[in-house]
Protein backbone atom coordinates (compact mmCIF):
# COMPACT_ATOMS: atom_id res chain seq x y z
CA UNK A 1 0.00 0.00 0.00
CA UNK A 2 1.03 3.59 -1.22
CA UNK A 3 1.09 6.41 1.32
CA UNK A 4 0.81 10.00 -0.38
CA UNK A 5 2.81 12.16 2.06
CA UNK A 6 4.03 15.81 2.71
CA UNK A 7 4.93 17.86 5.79
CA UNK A 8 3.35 20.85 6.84
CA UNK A 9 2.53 23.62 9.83
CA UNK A 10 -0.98 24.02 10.62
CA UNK A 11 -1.80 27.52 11.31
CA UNK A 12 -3.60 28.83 14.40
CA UNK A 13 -7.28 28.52 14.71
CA UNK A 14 -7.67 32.32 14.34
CA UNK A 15 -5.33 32.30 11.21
CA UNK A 16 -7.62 30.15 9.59
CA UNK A 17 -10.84 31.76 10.65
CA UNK A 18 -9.31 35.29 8.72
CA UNK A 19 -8.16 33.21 5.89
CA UNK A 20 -11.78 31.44 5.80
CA UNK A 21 -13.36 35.22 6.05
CA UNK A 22 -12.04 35.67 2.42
CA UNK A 23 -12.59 32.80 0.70
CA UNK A 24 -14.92 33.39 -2.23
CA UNK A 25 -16.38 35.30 -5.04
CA UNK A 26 -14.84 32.65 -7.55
CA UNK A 27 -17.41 30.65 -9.05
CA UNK A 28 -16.72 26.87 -9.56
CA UNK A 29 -13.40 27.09 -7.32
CA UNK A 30 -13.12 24.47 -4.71
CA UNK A 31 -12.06 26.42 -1.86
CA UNK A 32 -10.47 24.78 1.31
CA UNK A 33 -12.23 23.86 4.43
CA UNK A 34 -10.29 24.74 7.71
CA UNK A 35 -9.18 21.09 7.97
CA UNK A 36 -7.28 21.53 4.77
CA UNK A 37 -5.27 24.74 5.58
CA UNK A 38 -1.82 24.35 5.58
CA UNK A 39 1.52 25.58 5.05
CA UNK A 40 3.51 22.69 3.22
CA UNK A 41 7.05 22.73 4.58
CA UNK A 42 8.21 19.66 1.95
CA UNK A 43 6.32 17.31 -0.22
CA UNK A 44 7.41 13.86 -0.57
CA UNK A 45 4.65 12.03 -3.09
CA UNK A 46 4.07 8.41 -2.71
CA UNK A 47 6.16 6.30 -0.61
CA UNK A 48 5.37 2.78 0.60
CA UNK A 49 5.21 1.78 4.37
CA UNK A 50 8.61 1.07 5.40
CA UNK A 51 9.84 4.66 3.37
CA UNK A 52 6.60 6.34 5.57
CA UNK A 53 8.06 5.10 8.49
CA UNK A 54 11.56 6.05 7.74
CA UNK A 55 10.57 9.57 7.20
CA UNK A 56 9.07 10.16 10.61
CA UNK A 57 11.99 8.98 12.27
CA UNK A 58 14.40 11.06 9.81
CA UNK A 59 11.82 14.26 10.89
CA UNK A 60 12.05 12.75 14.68
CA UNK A 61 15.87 13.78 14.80
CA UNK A 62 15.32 17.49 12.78
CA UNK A 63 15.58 20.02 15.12
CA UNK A 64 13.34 23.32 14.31
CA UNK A 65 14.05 26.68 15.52
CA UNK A 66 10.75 29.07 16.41
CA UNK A 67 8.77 29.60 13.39
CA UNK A 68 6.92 32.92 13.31
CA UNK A 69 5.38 34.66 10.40
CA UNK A 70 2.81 36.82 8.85
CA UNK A 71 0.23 36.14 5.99
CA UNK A 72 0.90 38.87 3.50
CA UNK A 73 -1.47 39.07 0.35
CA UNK A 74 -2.65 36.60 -2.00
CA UNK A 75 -1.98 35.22 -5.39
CA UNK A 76 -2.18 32.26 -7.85
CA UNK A 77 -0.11 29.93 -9.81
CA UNK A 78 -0.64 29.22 -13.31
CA UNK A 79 -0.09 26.88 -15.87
CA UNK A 80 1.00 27.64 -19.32
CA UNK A 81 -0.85 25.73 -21.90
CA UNK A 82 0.39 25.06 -25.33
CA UNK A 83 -1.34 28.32 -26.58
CA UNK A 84 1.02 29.50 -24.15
CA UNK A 85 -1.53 31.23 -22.31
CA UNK A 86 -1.75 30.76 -18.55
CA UNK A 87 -4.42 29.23 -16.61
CA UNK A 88 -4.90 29.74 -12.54
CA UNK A 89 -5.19 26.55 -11.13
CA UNK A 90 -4.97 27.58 -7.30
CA UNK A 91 -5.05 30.29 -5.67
CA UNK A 92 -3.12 31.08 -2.43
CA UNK A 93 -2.32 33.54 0.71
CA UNK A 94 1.39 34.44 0.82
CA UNK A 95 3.87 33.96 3.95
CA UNK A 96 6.51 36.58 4.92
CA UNK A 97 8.95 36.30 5.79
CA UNK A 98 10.40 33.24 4.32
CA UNK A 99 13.63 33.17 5.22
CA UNK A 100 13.48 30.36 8.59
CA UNK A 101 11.30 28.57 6.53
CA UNK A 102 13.41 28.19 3.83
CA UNK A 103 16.14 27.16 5.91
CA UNK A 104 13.64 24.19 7.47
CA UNK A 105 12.48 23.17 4.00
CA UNK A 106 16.15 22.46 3.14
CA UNK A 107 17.14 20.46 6.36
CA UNK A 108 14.01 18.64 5.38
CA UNK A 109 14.82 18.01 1.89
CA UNK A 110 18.58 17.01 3.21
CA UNK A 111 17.32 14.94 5.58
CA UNK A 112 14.91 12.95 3.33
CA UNK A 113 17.14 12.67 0.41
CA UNK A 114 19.64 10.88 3.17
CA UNK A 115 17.22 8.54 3.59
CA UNK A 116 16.65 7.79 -0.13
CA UNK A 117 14.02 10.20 -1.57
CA UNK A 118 14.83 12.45 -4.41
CA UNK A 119 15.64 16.17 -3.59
CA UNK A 120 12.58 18.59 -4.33
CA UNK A 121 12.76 19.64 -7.50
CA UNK A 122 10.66 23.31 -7.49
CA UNK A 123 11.64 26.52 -5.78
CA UNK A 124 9.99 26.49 -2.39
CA UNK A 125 7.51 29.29 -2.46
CA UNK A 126 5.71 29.53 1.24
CA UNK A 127 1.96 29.77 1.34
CA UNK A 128 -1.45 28.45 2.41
CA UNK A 129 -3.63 27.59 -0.91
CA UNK A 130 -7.30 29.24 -0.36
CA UNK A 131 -8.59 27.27 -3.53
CA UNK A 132 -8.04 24.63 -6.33
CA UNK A 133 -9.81 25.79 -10.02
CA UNK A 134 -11.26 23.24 -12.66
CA UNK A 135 -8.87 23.48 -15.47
CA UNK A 136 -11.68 24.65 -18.26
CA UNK A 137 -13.08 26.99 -15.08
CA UNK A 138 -12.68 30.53 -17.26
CA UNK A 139 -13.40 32.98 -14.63
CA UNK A 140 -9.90 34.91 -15.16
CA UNK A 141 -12.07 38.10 -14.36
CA UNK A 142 -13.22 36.62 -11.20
CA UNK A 143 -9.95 35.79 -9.79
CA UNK A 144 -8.50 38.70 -11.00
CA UNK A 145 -11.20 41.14 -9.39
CA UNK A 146 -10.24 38.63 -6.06
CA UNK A 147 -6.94 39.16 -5.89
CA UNK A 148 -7.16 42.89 -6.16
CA UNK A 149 -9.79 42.88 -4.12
CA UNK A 150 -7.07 40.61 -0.75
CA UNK A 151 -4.08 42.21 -2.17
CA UNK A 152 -3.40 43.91 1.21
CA UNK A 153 -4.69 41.20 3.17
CA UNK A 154 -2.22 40.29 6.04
CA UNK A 155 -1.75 39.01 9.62
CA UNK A 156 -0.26 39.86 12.39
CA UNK A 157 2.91 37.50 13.59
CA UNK A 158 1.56 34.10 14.58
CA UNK A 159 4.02 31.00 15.43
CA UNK A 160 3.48 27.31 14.58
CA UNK A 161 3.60 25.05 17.10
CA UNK A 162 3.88 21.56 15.78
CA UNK A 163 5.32 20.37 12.37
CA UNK A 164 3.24 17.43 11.11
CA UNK A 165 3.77 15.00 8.98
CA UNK A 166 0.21 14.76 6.79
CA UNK A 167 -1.14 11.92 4.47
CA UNK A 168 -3.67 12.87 1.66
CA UNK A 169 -6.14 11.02 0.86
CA UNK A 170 -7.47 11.87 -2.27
CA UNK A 171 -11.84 11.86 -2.41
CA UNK A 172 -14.52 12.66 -4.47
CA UNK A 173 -15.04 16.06 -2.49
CA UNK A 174 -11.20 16.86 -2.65
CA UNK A 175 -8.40 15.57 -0.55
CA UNK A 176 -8.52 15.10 3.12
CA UNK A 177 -5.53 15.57 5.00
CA UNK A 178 -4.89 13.09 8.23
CA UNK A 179 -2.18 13.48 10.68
CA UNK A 180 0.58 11.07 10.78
CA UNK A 181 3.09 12.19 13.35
CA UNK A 182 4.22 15.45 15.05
CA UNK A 183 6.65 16.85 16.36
CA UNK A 184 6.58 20.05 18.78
CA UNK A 185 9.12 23.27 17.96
CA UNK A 186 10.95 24.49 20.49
CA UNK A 187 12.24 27.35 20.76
């Protein structure tokens, strides 16, 4: 049996409730419910059982210093289709700073390619993703008209307390995220 894996921070409970307060306006977008906001640290893909358990004990021994950070603004990632337009396919809250986190995403990514995974392969970009968009979705005017109308949104300074290790289970409503292991930052 395949486990789909990736770690992530769970924001506080009044993090999500502001991030929930925005969400919508897009029609057709799936938009996350507050069990699904998160702030991926690594993703690993599909690994079998004995590679699932060697990544919690790998993340057992990782030691984190104090994350704190700020939600600051929203945007989207696209994909270019061979028109070579772009099409949003999620849209997201942005994380400042990055910097700490950056520097845990790579001791992650060392520390799971030492145990056999393959390094990550895209630029780690921190954020929380407010909504998923049906490829043939077309409401570039919505999303545009939402992401001028969040483009100041921000937090203040809120600190994780746990890093989890999640498995997704993908479902008919969208993909439900259950908690694995975790592991409490101290700082």
């Amino acid at each position: 049996m395949m486990h789909r894996l990736f770690i992530g921070l769970r924001p506080p409970r009044e993090i999500r409730a502001a991030l929930m307060s925005i969400m919508g306006g897009i029609a057709g977008a799936r938009w996350q419910s507050d069990d699904q906001l998160h702030l991926t640290l690594r993703y690993i893909g599909e690994v079998d059982r004995q590679m699932a358990e060697e990544v919690a004990l790998a993340m057992a021994r990782i030691g984190t210093p104090p994350l704190t950070v700020a939600l600051r603004g929203v945007g989207r990632f696209e994909k270019r289709g061979l028109d070579g337009r772009g099409r949003t396919d999620a849209i997201w809250a942005g994380v400042a700073p990055g910097d700490t986190l950056q520097r845990v995403h790579n001791k992650i990514d060392h520390a799971l390619v030492a145990i056999g995974l393959p390094a990550e392969g895209r630029t780690y970009l921190p954020h929380i993703t407010l909504a998923r968009l049906p490829r043939s979705l077309g409401v570039e005017q919505e999303i545009d008209a939402f992401i001028a109308a969040h483009a100041a949104f921000s937090s203040a300074p809120f600190a994780f307390t746990h890093i989890t290790l999640f498995e997704s289970q993908l479902t008919r409503d969208g993909a439900r995220y259950d908690v694995v292991d975790r592991w409490p930052i101290i700082g």
